[in-house]
C-alpha atoms as a PDB file:
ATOM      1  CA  UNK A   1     -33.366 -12.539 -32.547  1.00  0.00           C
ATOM      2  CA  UNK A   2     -33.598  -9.598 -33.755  1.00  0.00           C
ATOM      3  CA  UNK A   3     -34.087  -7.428 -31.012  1.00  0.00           C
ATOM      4  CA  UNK A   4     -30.822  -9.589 -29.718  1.00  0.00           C
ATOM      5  CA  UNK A   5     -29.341  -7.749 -32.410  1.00  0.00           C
ATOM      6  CA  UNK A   6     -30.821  -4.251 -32.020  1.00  0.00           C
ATOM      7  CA  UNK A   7     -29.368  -4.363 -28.198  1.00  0.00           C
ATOM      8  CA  UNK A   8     -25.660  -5.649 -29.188  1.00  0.00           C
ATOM      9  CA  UNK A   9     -25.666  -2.491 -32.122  1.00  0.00           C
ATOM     10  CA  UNK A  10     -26.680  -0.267 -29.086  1.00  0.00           C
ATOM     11  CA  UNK A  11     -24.550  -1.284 -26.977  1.00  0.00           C
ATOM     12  CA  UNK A  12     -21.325  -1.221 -29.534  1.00  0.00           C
ATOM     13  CA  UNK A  13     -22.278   2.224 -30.019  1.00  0.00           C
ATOM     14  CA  UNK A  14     -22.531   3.370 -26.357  1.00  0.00           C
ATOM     15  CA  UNK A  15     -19.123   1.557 -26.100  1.00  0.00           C
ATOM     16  CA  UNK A  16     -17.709   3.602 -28.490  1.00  0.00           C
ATOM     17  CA  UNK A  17     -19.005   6.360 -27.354  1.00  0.00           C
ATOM     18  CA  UNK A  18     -17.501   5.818 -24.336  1.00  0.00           C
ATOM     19  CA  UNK A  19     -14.270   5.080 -25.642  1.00  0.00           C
ATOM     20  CA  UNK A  20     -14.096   8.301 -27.141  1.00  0.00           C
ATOM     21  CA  UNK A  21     -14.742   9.882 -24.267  1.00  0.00           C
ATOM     22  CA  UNK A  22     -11.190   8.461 -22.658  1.00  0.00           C
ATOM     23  CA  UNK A  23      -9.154   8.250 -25.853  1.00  0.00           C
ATOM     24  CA  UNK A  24      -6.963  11.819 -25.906  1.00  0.00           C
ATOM     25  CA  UNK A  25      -4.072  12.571 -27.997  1.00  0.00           C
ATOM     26  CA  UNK A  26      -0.924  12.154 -25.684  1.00  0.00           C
ATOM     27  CA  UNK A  27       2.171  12.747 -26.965  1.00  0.00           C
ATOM     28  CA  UNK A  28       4.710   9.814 -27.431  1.00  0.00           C
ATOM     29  CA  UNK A  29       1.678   7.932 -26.786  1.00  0.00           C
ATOM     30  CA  UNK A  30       3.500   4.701 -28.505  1.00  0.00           C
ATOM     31  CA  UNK A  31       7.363   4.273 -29.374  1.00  0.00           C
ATOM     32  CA  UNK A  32       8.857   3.889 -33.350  1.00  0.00           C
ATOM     33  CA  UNK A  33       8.035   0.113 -32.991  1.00  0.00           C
ATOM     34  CA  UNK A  34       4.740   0.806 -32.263  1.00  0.00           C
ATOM     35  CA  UNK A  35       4.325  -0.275 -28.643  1.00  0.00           C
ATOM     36  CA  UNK A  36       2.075   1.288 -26.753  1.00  0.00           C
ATOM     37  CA  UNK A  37       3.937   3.785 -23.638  1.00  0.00           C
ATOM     38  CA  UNK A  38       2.639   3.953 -20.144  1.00  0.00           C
ATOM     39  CA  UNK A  39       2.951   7.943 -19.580  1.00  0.00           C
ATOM     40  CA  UNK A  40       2.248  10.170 -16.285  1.00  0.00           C
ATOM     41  CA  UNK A  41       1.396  13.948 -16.620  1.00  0.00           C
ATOM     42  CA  UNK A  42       2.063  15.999 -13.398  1.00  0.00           C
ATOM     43  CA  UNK A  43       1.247  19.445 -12.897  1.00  0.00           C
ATOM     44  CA  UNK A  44       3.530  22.051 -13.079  1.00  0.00           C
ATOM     45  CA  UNK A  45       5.041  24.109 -12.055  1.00  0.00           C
ATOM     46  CA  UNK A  46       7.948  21.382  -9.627  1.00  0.00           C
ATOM     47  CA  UNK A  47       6.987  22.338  -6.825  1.00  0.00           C
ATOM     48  CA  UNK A  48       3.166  20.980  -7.598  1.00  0.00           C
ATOM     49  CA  UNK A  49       4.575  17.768  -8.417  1.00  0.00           C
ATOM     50  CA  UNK A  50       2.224  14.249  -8.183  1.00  0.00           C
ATOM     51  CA  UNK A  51       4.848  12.450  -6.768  1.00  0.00           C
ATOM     52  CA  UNK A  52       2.264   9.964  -5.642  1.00  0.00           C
ATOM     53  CA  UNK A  53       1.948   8.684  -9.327  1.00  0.00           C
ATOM     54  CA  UNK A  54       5.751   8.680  -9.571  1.00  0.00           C
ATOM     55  CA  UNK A  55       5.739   6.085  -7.306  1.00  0.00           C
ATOM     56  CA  UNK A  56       3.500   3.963  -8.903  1.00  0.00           C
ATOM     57  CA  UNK A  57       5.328   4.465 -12.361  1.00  0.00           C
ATOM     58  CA  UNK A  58       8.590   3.089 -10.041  1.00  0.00           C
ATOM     59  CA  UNK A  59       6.556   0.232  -9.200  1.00  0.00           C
ATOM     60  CA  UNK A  60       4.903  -0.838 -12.152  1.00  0.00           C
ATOM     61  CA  UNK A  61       8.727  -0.009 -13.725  1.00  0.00           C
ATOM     62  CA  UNK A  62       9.900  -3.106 -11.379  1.00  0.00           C
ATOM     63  CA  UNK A  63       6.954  -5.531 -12.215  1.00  0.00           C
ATOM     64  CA  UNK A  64       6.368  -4.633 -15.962  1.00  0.00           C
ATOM     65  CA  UNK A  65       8.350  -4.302 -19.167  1.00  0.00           C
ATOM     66  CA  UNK A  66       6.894  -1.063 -20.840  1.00  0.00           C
ATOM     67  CA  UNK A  67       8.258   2.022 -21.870  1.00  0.00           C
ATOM     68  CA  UNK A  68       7.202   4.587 -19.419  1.00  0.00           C
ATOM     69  CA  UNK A  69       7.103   8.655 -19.585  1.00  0.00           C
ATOM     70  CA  UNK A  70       6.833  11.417 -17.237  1.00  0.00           C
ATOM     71  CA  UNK A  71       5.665  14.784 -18.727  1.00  0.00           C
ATOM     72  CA  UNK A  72       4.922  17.927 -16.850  1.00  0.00           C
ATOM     73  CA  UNK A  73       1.861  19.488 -17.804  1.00  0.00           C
ATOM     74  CA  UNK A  74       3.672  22.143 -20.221  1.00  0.00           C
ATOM     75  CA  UNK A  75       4.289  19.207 -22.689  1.00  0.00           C
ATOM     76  CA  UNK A  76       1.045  18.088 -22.975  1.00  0.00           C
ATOM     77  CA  UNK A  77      -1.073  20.953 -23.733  1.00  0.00           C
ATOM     78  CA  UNK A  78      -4.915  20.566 -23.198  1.00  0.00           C
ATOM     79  CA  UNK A  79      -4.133  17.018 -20.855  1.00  0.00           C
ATOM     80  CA  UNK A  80      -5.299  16.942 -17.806  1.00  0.00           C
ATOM     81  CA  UNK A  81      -2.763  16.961 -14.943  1.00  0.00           C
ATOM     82  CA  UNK A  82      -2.441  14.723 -13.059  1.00  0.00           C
ATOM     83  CA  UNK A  83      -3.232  12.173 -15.436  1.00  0.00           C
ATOM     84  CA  UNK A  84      -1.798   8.754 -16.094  1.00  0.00           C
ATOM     85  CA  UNK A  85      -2.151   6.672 -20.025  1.00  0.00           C
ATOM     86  CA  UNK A  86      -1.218   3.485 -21.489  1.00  0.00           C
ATOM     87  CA  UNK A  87      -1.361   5.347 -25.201  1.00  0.00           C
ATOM     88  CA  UNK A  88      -4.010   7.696 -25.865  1.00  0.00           C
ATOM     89  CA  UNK A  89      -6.280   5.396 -23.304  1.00  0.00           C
ATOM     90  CA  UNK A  90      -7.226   6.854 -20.444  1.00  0.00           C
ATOM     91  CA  UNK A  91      -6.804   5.692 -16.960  1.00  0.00           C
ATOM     92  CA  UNK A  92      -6.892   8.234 -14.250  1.00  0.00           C
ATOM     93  CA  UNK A  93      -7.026  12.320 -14.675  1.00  0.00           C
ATOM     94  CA  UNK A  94      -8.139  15.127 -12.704  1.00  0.00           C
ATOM     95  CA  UNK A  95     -11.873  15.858 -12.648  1.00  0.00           C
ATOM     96  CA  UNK A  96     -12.159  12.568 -14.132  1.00  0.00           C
ATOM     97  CA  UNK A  97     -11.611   8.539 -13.366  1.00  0.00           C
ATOM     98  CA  UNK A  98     -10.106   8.624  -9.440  1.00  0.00           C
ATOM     99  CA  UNK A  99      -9.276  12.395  -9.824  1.00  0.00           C
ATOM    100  CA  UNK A 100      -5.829  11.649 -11.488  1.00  0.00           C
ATOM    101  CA  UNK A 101      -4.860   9.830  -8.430  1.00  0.00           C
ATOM    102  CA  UNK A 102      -3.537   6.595  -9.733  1.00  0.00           C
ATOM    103  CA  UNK A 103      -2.566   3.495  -7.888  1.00  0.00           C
ATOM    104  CA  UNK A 104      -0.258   0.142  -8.715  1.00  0.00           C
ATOM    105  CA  UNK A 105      -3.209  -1.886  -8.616  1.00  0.00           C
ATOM    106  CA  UNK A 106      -5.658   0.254 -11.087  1.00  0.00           C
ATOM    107  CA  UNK A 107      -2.649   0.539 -14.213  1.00  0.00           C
ATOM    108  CA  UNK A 108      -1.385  -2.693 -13.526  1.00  0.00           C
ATOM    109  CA  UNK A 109      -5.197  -4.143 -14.201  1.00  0.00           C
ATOM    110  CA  UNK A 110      -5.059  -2.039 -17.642  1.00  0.00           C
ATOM    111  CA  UNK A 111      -1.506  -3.578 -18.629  1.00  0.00           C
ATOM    112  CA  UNK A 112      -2.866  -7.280 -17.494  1.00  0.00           C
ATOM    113  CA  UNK A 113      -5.886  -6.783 -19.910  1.00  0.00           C
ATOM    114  CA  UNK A 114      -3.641  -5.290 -22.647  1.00  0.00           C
ATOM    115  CA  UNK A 115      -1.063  -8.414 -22.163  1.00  0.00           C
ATOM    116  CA  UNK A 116       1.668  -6.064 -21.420  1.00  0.00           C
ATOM    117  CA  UNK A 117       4.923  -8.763 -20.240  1.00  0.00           C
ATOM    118  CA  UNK A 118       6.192  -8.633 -17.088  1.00  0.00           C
ATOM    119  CA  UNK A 119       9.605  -8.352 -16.034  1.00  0.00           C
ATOM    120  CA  UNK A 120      11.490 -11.991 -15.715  1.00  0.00           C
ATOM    121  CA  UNK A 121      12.351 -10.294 -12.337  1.00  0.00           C
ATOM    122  CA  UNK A 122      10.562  -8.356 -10.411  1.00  0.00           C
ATOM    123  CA  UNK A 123      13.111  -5.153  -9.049  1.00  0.00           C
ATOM    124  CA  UNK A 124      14.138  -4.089  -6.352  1.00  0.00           C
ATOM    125  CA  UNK A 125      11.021  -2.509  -4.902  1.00  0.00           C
ATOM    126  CA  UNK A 126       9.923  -5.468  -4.000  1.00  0.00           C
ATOM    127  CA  UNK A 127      12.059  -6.779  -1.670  1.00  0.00           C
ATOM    128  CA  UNK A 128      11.280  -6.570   2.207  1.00  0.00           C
ATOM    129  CA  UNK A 129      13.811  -4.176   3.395  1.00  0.00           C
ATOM    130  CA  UNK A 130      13.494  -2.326   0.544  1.00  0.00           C
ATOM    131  CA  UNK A 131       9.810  -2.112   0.270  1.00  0.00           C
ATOM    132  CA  UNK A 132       9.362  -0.698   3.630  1.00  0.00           C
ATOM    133  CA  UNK A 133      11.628   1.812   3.267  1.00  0.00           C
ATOM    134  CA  UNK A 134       9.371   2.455   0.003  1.00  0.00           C
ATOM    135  CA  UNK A 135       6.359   2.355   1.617  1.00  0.00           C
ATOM    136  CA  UNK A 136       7.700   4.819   4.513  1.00  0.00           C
ATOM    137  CA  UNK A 137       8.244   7.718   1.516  1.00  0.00           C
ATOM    138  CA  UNK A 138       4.564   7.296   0.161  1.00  0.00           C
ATOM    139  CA  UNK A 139       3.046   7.878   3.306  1.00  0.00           C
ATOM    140  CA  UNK A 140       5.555  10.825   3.984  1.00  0.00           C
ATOM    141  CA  UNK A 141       4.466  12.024   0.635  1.00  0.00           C
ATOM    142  CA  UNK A 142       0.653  11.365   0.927  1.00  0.00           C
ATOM    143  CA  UNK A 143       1.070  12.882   4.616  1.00  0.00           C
ATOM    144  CA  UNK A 144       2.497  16.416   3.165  1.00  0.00           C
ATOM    145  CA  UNK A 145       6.173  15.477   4.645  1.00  0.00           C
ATOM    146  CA  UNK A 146       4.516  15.379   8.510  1.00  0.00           C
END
């Protein structure tokens, strides 16, 4: 039992450890309320934009109900860039987790486990005609405009 014991105190630790690691200081990290915000650093200068993670905070915007940010790089000093948070946690940043290349599926998996609510209605996004017109612009992104 013991030992049991030993092992769970090491492992706590390493956790923390861990969780130190991704924790950052972001600002507006949560709003007056408290609540945590969902926030995406791009890089500057514009014309270095990470429009890909734009368009996954537009699509978590239409499934979830949580205050989202976008800061360029110049706001967030010592943030990496591109880099995407749900308050000072870590999902995504460059050099790091996915090389600051977020998708829908990886920060919608972070809101689930917080318990973030989702919208009574999903937006507009989702809707056929609409999404493939949606989907069309992320591959012209991802693609360079070719």
């Amino acid at each position: 039992m013991r030992s049991i014991g030993f092992t769970l105190l090491g492992a706590l630790f390493s956790l923390s450890a861990i969780a130190a690691d991704v924790s950052m200081a972001v600002p507006g990290a949560q709003t007056a309320a408290g609540q945590k915000v969902l926030t995406f650093i791009a890089k500057d200068p514009p014309g270095q934009r990470c429009n890909g993670n734009l368009q996954v905070a537009a699509e978590v915007a239409n499934t979830y109900r949580v205050p989202i940010q976008l800061l360029p790089s110049s706001l967030a000093q010592g943030l990496p860039a591109p880099a995407v948070f749900y308050g000072n946690q870590l999902i995504v940043a460059d050099g790091k987790e996915h090389n600051g290349a977020a998708s829908y599926q990886i920060v919608a998996d972070v809101l689930d486990l917080e318990g973030v609510a989702k919208q009574d209605k999903s937006g507009l996004l989702f809707q056929d005609t609409v999404r493939r017109d949606f989907d069309a612009l992320k591959a012209t992104i991802k693609s360079g405009g070719k």
